[in-house]
PDB file of N, CA and C in Angstrom:
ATOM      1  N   UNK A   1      -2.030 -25.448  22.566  1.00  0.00           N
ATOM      2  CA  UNK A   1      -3.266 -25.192  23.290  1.00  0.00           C
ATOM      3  C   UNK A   1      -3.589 -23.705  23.162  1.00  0.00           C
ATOM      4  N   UNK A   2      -4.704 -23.285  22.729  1.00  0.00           N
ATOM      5  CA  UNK A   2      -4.597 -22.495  22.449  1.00  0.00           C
ATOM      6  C   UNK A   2      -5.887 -21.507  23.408  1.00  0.00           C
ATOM      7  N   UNK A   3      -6.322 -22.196  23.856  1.00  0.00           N
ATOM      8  CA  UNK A   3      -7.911 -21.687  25.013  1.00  0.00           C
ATOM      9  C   UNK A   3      -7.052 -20.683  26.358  1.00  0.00           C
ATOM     10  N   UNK A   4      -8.040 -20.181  26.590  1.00  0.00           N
ATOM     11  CA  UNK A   4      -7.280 -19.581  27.234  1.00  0.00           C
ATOM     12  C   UNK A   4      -7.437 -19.618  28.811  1.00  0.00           C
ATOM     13  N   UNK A   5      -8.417 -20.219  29.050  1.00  0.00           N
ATOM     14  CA  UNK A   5      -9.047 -21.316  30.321  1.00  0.00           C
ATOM     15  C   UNK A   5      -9.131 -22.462  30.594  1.00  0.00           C
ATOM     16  N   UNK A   6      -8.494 -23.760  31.296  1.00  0.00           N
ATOM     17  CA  UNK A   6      -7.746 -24.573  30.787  1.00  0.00           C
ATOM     18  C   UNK A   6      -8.595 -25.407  32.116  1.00  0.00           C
ATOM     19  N   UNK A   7      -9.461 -26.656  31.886  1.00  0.00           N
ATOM     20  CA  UNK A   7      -9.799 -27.672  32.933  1.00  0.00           C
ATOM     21  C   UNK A   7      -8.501 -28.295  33.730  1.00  0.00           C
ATOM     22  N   UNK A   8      -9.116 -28.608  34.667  1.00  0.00           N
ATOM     23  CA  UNK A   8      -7.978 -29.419  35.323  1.00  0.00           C
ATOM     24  C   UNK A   8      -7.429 -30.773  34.792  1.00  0.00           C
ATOM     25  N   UNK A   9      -8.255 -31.585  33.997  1.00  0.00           N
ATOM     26  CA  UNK A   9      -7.961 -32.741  33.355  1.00  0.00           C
ATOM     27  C   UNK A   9      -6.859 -32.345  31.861  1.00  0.00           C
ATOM     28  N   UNK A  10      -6.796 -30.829  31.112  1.00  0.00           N
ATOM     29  CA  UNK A  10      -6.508 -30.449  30.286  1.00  0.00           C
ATOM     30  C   UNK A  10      -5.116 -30.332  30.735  1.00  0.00           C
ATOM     31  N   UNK A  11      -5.358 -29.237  31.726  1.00  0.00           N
ATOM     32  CA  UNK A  11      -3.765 -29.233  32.447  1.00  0.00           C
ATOM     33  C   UNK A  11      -2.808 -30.785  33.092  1.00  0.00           C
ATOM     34  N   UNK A  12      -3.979 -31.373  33.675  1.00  0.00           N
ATOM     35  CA  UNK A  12      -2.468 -32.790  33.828  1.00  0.00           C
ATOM     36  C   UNK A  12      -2.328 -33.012  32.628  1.00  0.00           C
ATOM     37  N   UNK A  13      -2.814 -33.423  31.145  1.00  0.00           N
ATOM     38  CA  UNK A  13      -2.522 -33.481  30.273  1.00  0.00           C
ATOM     39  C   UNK A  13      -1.405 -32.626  29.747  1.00  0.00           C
ATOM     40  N   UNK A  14      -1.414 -31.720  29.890  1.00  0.00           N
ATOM     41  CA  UNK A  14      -0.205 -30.642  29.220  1.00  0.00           C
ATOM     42  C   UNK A  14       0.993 -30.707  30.210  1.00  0.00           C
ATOM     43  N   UNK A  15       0.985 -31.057  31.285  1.00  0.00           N
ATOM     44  CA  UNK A  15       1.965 -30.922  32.134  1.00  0.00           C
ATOM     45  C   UNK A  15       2.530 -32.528  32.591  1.00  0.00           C
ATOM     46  N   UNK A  16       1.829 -33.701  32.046  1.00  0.00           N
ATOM     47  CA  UNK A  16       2.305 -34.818  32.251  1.00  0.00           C
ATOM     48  C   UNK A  16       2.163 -35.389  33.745  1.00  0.00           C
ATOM     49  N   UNK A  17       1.242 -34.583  34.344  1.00  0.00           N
ATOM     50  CA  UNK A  17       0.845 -34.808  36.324  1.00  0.00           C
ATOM     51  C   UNK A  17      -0.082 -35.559  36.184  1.00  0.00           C
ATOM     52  N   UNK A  18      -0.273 -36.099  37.776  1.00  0.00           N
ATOM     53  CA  UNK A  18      -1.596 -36.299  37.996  1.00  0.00           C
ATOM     54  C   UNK A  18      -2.541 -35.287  38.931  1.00  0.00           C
ATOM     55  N   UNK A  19      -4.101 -35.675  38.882  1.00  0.00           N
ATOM     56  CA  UNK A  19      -4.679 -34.832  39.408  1.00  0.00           C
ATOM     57  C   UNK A  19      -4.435 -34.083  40.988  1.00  0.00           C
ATOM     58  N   UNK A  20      -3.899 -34.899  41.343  1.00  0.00           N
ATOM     59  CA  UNK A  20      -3.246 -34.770  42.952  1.00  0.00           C
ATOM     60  C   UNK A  20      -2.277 -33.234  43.018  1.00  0.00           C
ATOM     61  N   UNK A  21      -1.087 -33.770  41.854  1.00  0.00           N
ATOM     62  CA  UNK A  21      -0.597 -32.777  41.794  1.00  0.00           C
ATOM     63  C   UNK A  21      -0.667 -31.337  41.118  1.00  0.00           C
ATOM     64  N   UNK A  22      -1.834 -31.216  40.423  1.00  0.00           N
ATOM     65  CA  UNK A  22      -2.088 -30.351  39.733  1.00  0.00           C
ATOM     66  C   UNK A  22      -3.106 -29.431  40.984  1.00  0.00           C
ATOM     67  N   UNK A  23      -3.660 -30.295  41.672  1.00  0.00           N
ATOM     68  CA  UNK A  23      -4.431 -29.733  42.855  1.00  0.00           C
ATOM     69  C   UNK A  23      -3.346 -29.113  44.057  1.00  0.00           C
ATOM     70  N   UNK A  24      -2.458 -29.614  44.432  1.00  0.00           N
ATOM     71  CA  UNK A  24      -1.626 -29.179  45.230  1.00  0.00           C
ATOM     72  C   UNK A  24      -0.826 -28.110  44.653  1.00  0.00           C
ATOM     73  N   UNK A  25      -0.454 -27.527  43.297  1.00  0.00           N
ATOM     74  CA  UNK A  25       0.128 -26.636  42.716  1.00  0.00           C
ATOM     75  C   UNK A  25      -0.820 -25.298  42.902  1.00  0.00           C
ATOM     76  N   UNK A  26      -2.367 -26.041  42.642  1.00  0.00           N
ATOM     77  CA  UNK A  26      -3.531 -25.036  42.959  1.00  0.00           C
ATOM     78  C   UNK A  26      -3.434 -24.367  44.471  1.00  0.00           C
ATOM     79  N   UNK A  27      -3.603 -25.426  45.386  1.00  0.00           N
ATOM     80  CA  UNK A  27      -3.757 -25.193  46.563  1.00  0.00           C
ATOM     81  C   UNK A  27      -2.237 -24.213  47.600  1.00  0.00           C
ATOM     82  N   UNK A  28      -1.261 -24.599  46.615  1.00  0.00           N
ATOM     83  CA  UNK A  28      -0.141 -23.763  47.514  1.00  0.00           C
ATOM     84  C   UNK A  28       0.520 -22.768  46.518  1.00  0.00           C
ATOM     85  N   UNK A  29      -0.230 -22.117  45.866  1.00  0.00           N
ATOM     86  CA  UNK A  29      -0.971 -20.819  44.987  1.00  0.00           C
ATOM     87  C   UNK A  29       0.302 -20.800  44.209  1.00  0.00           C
ATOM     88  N   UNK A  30       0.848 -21.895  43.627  1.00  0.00           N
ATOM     89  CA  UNK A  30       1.772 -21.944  42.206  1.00  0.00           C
ATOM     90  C   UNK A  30       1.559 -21.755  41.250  1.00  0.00           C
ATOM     91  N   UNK A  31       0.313 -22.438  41.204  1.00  0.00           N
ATOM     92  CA  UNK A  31      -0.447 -22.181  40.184  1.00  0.00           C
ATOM     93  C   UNK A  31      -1.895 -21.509  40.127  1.00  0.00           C
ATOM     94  N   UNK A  32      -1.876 -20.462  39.473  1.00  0.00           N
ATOM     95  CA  UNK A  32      -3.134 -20.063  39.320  1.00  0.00           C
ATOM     96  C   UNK A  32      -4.507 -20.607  39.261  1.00  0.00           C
ATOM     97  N   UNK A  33      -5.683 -19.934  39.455  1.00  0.00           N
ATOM     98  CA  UNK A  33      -7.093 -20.676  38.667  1.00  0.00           C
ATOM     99  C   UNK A  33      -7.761 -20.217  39.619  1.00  0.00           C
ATOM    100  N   UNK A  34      -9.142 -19.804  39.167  1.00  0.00           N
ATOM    101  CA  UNK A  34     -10.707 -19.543  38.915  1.00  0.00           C
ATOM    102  C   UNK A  34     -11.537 -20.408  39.209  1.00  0.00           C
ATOM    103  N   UNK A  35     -12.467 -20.454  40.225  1.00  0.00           N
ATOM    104  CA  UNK A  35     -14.152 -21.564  40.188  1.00  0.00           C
ATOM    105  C   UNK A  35     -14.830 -20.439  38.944  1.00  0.00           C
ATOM    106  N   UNK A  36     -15.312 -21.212  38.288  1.00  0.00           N
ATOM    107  CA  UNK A  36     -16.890 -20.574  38.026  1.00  0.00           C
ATOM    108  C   UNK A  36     -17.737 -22.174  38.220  1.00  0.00           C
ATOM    109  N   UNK A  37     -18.704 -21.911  39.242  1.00  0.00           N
ATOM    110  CA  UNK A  37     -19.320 -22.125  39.776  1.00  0.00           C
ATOM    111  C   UNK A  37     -19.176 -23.696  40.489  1.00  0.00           C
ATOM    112  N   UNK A  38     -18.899 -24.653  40.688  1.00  0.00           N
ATOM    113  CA  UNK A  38     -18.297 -25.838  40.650  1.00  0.00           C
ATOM    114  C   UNK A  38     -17.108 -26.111  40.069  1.00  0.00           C
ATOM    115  N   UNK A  39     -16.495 -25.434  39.105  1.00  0.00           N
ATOM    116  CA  UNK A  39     -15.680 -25.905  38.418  1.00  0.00           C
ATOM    117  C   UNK A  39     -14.644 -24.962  38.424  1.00  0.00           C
ATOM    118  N   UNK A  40     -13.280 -25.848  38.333  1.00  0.00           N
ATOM    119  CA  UNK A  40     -11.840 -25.253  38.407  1.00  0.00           C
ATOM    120  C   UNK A  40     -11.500 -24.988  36.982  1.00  0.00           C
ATOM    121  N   UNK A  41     -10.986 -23.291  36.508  1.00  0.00           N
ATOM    122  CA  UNK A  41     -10.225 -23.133  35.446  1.00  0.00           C
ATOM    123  C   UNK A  41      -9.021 -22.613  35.486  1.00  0.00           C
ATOM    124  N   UNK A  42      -8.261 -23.186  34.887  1.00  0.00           N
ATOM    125  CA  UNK A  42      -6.447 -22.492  35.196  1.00  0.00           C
ATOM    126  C   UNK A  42      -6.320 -21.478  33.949  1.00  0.00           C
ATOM    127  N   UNK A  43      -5.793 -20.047  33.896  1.00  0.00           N
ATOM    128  CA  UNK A  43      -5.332 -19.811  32.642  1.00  0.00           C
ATOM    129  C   UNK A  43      -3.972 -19.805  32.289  1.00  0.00           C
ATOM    130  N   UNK A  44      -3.787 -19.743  30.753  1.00  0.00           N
ATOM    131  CA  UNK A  44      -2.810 -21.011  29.940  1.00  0.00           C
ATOM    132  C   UNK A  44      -1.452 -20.417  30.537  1.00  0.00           C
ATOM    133  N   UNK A  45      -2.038 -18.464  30.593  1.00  0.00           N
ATOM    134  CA  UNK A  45      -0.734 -17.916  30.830  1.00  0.00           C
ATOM    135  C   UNK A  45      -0.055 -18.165  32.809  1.00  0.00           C
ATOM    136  N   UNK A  46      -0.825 -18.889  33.419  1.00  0.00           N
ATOM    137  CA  UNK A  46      -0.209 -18.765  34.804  1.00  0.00           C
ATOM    138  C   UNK A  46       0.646 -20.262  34.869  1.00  0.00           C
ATOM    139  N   UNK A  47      -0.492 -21.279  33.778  1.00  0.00           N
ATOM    140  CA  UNK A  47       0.761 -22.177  33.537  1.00  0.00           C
ATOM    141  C   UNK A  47       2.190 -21.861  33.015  1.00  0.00           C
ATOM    142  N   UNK A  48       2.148 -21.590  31.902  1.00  0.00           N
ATOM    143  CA  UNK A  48       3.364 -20.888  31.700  1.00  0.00           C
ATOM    144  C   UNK A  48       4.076 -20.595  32.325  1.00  0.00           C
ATOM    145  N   UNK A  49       2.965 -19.029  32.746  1.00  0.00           N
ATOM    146  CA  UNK A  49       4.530 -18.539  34.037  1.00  0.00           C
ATOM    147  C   UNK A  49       4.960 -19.739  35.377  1.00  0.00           C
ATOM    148  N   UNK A  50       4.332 -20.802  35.739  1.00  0.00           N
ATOM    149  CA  UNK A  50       4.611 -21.554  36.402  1.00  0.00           C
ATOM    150  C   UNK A  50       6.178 -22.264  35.513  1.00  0.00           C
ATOM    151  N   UNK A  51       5.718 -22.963  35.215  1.00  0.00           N
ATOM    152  CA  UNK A  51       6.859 -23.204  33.949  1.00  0.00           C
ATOM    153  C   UNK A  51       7.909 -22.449  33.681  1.00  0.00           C
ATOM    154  N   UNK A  52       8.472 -21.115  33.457  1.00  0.00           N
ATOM    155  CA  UNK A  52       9.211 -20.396  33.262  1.00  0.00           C
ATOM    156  C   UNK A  52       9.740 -20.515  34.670  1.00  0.00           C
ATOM    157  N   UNK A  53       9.094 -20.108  35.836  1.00  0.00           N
ATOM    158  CA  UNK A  53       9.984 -20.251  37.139  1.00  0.00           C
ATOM    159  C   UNK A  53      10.517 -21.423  37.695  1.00  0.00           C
ATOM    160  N   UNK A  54      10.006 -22.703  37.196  1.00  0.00           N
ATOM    161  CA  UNK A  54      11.006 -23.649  37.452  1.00  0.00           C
ATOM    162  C   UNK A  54      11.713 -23.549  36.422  1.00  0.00           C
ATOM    163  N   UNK A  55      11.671 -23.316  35.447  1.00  0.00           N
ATOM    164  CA  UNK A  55      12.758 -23.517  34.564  1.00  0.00           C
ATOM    165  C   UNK A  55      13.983 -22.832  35.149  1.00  0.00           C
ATOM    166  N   UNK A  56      13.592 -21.348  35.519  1.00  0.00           N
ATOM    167  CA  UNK A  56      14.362 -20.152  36.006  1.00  0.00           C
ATOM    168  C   UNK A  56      15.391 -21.095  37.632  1.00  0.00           C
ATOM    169  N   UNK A  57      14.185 -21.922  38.027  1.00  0.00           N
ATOM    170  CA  UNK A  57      14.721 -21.953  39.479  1.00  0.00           C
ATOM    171  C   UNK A  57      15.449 -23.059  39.640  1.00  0.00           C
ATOM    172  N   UNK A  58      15.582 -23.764  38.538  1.00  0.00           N
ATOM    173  CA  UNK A  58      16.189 -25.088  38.748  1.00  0.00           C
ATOM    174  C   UNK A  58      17.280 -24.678  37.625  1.00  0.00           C
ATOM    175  N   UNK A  59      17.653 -23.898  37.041  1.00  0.00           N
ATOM    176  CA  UNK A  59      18.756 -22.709  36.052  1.00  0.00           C
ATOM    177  C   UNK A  59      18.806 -23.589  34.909  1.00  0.00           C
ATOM    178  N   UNK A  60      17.324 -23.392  34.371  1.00  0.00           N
ATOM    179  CA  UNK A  60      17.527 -23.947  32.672  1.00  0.00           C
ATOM    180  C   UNK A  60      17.263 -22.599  32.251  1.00  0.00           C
ATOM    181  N   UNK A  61      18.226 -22.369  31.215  1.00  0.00           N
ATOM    182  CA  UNK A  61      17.449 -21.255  30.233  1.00  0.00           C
ATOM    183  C   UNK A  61      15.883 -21.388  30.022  1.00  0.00           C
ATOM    184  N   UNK A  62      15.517 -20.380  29.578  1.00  0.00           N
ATOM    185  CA  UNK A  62      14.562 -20.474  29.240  1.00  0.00           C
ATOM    186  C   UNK A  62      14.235 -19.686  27.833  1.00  0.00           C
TER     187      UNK A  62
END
């Protein structure tokens, strides 16, 4: 993926969630993201770093 602003339907896709949980990652500020104007954008890098800290927190290398 290479965008660097990522829909919410893009992200359960990349992360294998559903919308529920991709909203609750939003909402208890795990995960990053942006309105522009109606609409939710995550960028690619806060997924990531989301990703890296469970990896970190549940002690997978990373």
């Amino acid at each position: 993926m290479t965008d660097e602003l990522l829909t919410v339907p893009e992200v359960m896709a990349w992360l294998k969630v559903g919308r529920t949980t991709v909203y609750d990652l939003i909402r208890t500020h795990r995960l990053p993201s942006l309105r522009i104007g109606r609409s939710r954008r995550i960028p690619v890098e806060g997924i990531r770093a989301y990703l890296a800290s469970q990896l970190q927190h549940d002690g997978v290398a990373a």
